[in-house]
Protein backbone atom coordinates (compact mmCIF):
# COMPACT_ATOMS: atom_id res chain seq x y z
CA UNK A 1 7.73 7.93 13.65
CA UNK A 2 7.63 4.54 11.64
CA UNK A 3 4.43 2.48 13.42
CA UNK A 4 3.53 -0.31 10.92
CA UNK A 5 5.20 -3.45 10.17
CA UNK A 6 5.08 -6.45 7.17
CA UNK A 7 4.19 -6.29 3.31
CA UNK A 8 0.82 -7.87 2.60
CA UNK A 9 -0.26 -8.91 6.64
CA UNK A 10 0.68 -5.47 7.64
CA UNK A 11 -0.32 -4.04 11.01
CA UNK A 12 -0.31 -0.61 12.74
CA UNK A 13 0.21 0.37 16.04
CA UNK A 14 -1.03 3.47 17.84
CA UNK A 15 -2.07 4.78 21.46
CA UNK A 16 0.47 5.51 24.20
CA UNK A 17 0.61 4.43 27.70
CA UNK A 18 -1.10 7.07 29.30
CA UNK A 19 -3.51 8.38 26.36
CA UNK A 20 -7.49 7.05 25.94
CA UNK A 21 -6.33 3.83 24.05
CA UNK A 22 -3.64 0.99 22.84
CA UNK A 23 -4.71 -0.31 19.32
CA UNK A 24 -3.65 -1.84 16.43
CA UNK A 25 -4.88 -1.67 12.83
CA UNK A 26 -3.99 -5.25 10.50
CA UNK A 27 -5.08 -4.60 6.75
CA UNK A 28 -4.38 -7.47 4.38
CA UNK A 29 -6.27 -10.31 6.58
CA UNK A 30 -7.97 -12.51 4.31
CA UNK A 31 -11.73 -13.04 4.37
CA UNK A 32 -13.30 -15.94 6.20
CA UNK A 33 -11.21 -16.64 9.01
CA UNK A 34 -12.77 -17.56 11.75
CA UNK A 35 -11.94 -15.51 14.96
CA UNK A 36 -14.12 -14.27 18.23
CA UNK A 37 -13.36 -11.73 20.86
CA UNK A 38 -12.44 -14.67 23.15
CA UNK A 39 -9.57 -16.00 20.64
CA UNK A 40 -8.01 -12.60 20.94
CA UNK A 41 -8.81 -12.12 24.75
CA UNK A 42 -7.08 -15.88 25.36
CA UNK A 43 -3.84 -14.21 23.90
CA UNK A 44 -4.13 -10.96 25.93
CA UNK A 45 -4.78 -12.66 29.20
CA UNK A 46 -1.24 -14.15 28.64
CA UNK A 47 0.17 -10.70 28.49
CA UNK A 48 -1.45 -8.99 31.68
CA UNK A 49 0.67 -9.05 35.39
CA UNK A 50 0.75 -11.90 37.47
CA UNK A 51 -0.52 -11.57 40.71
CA UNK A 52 3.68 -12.19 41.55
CA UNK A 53 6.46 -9.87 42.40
CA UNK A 54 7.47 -10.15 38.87
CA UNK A 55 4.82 -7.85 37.94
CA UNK A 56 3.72 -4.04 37.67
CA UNK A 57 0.43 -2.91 40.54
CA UNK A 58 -0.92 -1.41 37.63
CA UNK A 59 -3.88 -3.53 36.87
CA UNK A 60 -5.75 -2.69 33.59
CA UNK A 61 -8.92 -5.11 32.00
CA UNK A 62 -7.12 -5.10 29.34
CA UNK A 63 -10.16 -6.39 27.24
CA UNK A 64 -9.86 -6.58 23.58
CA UNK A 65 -12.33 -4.34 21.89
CA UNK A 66 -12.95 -5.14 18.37
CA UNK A 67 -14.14 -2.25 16.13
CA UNK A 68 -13.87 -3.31 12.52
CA UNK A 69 -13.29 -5.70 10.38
CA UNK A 70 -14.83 -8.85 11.86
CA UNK A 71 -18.77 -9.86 11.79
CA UNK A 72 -20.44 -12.59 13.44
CA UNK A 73 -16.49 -13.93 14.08
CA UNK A 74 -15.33 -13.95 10.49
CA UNK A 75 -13.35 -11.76 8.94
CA UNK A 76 -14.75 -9.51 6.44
CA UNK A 77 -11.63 -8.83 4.60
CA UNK A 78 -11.67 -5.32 5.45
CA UNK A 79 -9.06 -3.10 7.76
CA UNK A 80 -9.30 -4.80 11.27
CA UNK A 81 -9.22 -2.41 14.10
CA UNK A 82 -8.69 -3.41 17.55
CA UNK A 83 -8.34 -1.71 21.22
CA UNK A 84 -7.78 -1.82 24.94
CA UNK A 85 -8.20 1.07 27.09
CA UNK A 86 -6.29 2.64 29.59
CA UNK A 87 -8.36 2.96 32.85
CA UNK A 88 -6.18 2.74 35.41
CA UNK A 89 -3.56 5.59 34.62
CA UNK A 90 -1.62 7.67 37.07
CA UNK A 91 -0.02 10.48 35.58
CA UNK A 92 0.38 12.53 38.32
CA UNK A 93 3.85 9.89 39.08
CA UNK A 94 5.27 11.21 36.27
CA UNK A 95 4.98 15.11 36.55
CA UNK A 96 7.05 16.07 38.97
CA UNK A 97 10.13 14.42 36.81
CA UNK A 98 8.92 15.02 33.40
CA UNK A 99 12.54 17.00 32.57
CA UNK A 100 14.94 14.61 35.02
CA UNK A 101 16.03 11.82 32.53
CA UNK A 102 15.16 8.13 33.73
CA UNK A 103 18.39 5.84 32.99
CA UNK A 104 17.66 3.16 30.56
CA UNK A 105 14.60 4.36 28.97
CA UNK A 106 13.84 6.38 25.79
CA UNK A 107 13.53 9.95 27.66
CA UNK A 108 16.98 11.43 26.59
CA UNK A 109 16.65 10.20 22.48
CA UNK A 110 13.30 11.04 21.99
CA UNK A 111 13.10 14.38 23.59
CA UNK A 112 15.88 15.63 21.22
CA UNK A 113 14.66 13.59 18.37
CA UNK A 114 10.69 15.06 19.11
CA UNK A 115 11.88 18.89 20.45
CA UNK A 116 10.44 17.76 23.80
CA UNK A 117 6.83 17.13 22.23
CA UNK A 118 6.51 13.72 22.60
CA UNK A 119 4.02 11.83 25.12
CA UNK A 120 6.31 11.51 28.83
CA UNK A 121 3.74 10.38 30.96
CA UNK A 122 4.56 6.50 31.05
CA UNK A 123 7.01 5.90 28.30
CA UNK A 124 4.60 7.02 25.70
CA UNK A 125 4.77 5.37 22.62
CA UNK A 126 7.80 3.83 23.98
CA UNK A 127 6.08 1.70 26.87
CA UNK A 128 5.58 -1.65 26.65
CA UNK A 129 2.21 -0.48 27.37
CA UNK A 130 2.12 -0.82 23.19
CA UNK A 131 2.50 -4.69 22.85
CA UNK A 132 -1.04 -4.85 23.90
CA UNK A 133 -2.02 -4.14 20.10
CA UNK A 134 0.76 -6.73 18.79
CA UNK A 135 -0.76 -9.28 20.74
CA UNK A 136 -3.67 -8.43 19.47
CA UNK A 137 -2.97 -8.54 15.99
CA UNK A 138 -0.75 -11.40 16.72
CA UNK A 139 -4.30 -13.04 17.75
CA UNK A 140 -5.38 -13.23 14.16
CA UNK A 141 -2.00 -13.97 12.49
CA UNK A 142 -1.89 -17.20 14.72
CA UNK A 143 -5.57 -17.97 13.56
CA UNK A 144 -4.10 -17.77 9.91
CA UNK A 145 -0.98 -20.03 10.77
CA UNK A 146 -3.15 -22.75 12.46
CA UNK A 147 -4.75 -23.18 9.65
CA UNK A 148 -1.80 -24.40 7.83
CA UNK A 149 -0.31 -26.53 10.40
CA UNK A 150 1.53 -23.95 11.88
CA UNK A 151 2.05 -24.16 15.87
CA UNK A 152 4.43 -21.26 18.14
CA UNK A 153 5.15 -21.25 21.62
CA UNK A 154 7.61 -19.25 23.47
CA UNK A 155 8.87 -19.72 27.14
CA UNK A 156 11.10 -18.51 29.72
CA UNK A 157 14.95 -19.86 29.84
CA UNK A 158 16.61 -17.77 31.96
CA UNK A 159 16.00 -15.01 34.24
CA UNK A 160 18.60 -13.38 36.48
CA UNK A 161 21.87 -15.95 34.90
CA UNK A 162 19.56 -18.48 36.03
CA UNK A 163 19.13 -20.94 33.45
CA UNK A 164 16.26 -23.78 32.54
CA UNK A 165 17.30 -27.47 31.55
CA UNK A 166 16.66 -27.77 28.37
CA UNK A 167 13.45 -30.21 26.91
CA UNK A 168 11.81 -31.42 23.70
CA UNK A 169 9.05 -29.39 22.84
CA UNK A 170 6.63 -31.48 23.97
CA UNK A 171 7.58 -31.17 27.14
CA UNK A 172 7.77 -27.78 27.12
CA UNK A 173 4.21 -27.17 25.91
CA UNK A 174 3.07 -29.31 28.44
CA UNK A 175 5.01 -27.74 31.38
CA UNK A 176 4.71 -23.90 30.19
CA UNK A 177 1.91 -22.86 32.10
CA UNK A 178 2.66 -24.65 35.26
CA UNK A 179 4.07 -21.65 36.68
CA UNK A 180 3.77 -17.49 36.72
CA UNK A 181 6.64 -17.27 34.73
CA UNK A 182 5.81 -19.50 32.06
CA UNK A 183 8.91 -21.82 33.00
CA UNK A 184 9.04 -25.22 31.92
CA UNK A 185 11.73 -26.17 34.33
CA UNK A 186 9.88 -26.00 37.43
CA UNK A 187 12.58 -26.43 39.81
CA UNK A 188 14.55 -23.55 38.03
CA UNK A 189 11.12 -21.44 38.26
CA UNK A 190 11.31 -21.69 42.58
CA UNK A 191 14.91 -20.40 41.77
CA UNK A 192 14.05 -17.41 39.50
CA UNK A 193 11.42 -16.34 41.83
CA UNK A 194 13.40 -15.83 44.73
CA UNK A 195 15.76 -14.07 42.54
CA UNK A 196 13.17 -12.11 41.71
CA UNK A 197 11.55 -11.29 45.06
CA UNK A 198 14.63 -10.20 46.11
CA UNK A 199 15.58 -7.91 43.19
CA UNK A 200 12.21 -6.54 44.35
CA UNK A 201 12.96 -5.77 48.21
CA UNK A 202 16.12 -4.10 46.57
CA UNK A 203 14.28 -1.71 44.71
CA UNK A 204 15.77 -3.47 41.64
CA UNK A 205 14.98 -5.71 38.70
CA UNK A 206 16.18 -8.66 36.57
CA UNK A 207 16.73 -9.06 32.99
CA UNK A 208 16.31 -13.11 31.43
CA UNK A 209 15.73 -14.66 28.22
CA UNK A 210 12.79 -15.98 26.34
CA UNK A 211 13.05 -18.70 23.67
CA UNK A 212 10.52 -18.83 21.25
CA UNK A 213 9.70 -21.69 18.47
CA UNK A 214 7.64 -22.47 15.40
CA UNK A 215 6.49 -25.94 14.27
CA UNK A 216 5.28 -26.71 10.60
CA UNK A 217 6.61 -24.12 8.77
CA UNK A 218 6.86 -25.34 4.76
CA UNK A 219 10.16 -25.05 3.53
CA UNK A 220 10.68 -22.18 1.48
CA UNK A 221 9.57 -18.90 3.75
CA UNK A 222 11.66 -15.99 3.41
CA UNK A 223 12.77 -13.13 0.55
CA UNK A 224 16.63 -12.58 0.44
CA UNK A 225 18.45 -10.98 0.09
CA UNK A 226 16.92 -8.28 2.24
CA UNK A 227 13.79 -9.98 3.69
CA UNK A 228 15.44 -13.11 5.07
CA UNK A 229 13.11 -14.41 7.52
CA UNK A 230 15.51 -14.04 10.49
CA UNK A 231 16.24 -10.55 9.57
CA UNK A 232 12.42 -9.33 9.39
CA UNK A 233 11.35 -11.99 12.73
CA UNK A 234 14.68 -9.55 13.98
CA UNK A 235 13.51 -6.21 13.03
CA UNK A 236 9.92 -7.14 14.83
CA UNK A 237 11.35 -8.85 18.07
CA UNK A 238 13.67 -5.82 18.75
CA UNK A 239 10.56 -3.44 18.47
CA UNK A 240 9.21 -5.37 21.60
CA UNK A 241 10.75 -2.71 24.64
CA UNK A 242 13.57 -4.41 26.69
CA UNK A 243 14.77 -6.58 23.75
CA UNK A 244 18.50 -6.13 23.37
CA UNK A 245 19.77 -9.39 21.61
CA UNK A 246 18.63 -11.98 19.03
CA UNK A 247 19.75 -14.97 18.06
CA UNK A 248 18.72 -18.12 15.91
CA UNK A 249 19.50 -21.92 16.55
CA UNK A 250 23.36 -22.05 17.89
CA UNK A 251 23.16 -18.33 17.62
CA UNK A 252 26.30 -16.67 19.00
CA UNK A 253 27.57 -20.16 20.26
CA UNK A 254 27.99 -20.80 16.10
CA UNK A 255 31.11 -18.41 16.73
CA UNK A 256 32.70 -21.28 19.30
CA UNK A 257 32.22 -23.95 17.14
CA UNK A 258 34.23 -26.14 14.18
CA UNK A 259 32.01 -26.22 11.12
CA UNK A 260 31.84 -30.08 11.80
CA UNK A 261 30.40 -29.22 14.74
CA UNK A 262 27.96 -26.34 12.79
CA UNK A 263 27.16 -28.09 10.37
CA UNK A 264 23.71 -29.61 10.34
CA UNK A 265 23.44 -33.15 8.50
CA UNK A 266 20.71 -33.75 5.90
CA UNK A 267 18.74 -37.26 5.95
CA UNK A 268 16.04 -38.54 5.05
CA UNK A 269 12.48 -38.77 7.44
CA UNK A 270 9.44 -40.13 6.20
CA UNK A 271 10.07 -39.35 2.56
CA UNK A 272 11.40 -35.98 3.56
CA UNK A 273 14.61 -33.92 3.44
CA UNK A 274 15.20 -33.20 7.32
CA UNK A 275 18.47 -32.46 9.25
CA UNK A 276 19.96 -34.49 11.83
CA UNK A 277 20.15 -31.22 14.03
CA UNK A 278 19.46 -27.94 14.32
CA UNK A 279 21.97 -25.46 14.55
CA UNK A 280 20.45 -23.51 11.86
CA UNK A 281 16.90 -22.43 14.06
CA UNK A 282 15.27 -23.41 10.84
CA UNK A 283 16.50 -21.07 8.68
CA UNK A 284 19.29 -21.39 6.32
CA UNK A 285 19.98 -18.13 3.45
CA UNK A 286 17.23 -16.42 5.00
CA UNK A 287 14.69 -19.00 3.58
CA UNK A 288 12.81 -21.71 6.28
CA UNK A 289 13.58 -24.95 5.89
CA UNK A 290 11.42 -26.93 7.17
CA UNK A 291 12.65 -27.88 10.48
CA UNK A 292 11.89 -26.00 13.77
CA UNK A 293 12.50 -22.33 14.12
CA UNK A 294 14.11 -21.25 17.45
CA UNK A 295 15.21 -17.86 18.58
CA UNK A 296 15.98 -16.50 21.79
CA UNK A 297 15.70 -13.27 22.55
CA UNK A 298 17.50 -11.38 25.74
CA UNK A 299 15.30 -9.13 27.75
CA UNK A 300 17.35 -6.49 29.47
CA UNK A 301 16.36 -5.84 33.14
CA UNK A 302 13.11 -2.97 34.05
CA UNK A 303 14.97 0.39 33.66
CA UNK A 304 12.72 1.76 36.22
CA UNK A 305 13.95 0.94 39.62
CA UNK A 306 13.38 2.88 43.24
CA UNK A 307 17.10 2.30 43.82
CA UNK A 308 18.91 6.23 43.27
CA UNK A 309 20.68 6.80 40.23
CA UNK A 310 22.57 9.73 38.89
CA UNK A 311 20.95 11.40 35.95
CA UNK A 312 20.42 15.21 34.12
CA UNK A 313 17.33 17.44 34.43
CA UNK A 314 17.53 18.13 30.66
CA UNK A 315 15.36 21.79 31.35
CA UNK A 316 17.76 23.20 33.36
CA UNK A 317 20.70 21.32 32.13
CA UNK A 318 22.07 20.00 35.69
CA UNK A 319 23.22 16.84 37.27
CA UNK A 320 20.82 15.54 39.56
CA UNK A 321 19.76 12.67 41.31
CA UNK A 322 16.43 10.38 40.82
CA UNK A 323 14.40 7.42 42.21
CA UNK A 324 11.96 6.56 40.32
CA UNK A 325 7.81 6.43 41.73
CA UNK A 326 4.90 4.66 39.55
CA UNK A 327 4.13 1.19 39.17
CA UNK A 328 6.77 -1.24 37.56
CA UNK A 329 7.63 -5.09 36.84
CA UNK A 330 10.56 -6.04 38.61
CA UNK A 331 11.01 -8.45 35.96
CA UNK A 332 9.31 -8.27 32.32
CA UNK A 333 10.40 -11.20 30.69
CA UNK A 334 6.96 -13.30 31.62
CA UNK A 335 4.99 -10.56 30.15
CA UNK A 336 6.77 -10.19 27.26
CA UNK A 337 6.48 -13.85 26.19
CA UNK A 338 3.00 -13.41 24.81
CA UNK A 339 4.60 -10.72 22.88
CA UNK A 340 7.12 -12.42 20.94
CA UNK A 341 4.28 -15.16 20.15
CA UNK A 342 2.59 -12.82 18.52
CA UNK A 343 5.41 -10.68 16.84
CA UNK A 344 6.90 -14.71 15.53
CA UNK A 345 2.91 -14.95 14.21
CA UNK A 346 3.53 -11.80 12.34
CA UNK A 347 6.41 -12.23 10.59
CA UNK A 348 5.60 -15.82 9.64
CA UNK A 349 1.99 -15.04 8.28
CA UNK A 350 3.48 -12.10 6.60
CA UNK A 351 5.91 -14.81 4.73
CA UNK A 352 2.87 -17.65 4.50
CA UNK A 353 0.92 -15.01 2.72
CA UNK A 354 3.70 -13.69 0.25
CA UNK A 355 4.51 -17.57 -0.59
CA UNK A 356 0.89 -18.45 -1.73
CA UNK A 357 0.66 -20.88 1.43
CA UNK A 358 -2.28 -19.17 3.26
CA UNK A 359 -5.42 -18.27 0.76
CA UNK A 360 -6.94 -14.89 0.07
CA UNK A 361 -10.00 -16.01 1.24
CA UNK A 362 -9.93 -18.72 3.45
C-alpha cells in the first residue's frame, strides 16, 4: 500500500477510520517556520460536519495533536508528526455486514487485492476518515506558501446539477464562509440545501463540485515531462475519497472550443508578461505561469445510502440485498473542501521547494 506523497515536502499518512488514530508524518519542512497548534486546528475545524443535513452524526474533537517536530511553534527541521484520535467509533454498525459488499466503496477491490485482511470497520484506510492528516499537513505547507505570497482557497460550485454564478475571487473569499457549504453564491446555497435535505429524507445523497484556486504562484513551478504540476496537483486530488474528475482552467470545455477561442492572449501588466485570460488554469507544459491556478474537481455522491441496493456477500458467494446502518454525509463535498486546500498546499510547496523559491531554513 503506497501512503506518502511529494519529493522533498513529502508527507505520510497512516491510521484508519476505526483504529486508535489518523496521522500524518511531513519530513522535509524547513526549520524556522512559524506554526502553533491553533494554525493547524483553524484548518481542521474547516474539515469537521456541519451541524446541517449535509453532514455525518459522527462527531469527533478532531483536535490536532502535535508530537514532533515543532518547539515553542517553530519548526525544528526534524520529521513532523501529527494526530487526531478516534473517540467516537461504532464498530459494532459494521459487523454484521463485514462480507456483504457496499456499492460504491472500496470493499470488493481491496478484499481481493488484501486476501480479506484489510481494516472493514469504516472504510479503513479507504475512509475519508484519512484527510484528517492531509489537512493537517496541508496546515504547514500553507504556512510555507504564505510566506512567499502564495494565497489558496477552494469553494463549492455545484452540488446536485445545481450550479453557482460565477465571481472574481475577491468576491468569493469574501462570501465563502457565509454559509455551511462554503458557497459563495448564496442564493444558489438555499437551493443546494434543499436539494440536499431532501436527498436526506430519501435515504440518499448528492455528488457536486469544488473549485479550488491559487494566487501568487512565480512562474516557473512544475518538472515535465512527468511531474507537470497539473499531473502531480492530479495524482493528490484523486487520492481525496469521492474524487472522480479533474480538470484545469477550460478543462473539458477546451474540447468545445476553436483554438481562437483557447487560446489565451499574452500582454503586458505592470511590467509583466500576463494573459488576457485564463483558459490555461495557470499552467501551460506542465510549468505555472504566473497567472491563477484553477481546478475543479467532481465529488461523486456518499456511496453509503439507507436506500436498498443489490449487492454479493463475498463469504458465501451469493446475491443479496443491503441497506446500509452507521453514520454518513448525505453530501461530502463541504467537507472535502478543506481537503483539496490542503492537498493544492502540498503539491505547490512540494514545487516552491524543488524551484529554490521557499528557503531551507526560513
Amino acid at each position: 500500500m503506497s501512503s506518502s506523497l511529494g519529493k522533498l515536502f513529502k508527507v505520510t499518512s497512516f491510521g484508519e477510520s476505526h483504529g486508535r488514530l489518523i496521522g500524518i508524518v511531513i519530513d522535509g519542512c524547513p526549520a524556522g517556520l512559524e506554526i502553533s497548534q491553533s494554525d493547524i486546528q483553524k484548518e481542521l475545524d474547516k474539515r469537521k460536519p456541519a451541524q446541517t443535513a449535509a453532514s455525518t452524526s459522527r462527531k469527533e474533537d478532531d483536535k490536532a495533536d502535535i508530537l514532533s517536530g515543532i518547539m515553542d511553534d517553530r519548526t525544528t527541521g526534524a520529521p513532523i508528526c501529527l494526530a487526531v484520535w478516534n473517540n467516537d467509533v461504532k464498530s459494532a454498525d459494521y459487523e454484521d455486514t463485514r462480507h456483504t459488499l457496499r456499492p460504491g466503496h472500496a470493499d470488493f477491490t481491496s478484499y481481493i487485492k488484501y486476501g480479506g485482511f484489510g481494516d472493514y470497520r469504516g472504510g479503513g484506510r479507504f475512509s475519508g476518515r484519512i484527510t484528517a492528516g492531509f489537512v493537517m499537513a496541508g496546515a504547514v505547507a500553507r504556512k510555507l506558501l504564505e510566506n512567499i505570497g502564495v494565497d489558496i482557497l477552494a469553494h463549492t460550485t455545484e452540488i446536485g446539477g445545481i450550479s453557482a454564478q460565477s465571481m472574481d475571487f475577491n468576491e468569493i473569499k469574501q462570501n465563502v464562509d457565509g454559509n455551511p457549504l462554503r458557497c459563495a453564491d448564496t442564493e444558489a446555497a438555499v437551493k443546494m440545501t434543499a436539494a440536499i435535505e431532501a436527498a436526506g429524507r430519501q435515504g440518499d445523497s448528492l455528488g457536486g463540485i469544488i473549485e479550488g484556486i491559487a494566487l501568487g504562484l512565480p512562474v516557473g513551478l512544475g518538472e515535465p515531462v512527468f511531474d507537470r504540476i497539473d499531473g502531480e496537483l492530479a495524482k493528490a486530488l484523486f487520492a481525496i475519497p469521492a474524487v472522480k474528475g479533474v480538470e484545469f482552467g477550460a478543462g473539458f470545455n477546451s474540447a468545445r472550443m476553436k483554438g481562437s477561442e483557447n487560446n489565451d492572449p499574452f500582454g503586458i501588466e505592470n511590467g509583466k508578461v500576463i494573459t488576457r485570460s485564463n483558459n490555461a488554469g495557470g499552467v501551460i507544459g506542465g510549468i505555472s505561469n504566473g497567472m491563477p491556478l484553477v481546478v475543479r474537481v467532481a465529488v461523486k455522491p456518499t456511496p453509503s445510502i439507507t436506500v436498498p441496493q443489490q449487492t454479493v456477500d463475498i463469504k458465501n458467494t451469493q446475491e443479496t440485498q443491503l441497506k446500509i446502518a452507521g453514520r454518513h454525509d448525505v453530501c461530502i463535498v463541504p467537507r472535502a473542501i478543506a481537503v483539496v486546500e490542503a492537498m493544492m498546499s502540498l503539491i505547490l510547496c512540494d514545487f516552491a521547494l524543488q524551484a529554490g523559491f521557499i528557503a531551507e531554513t526560513v
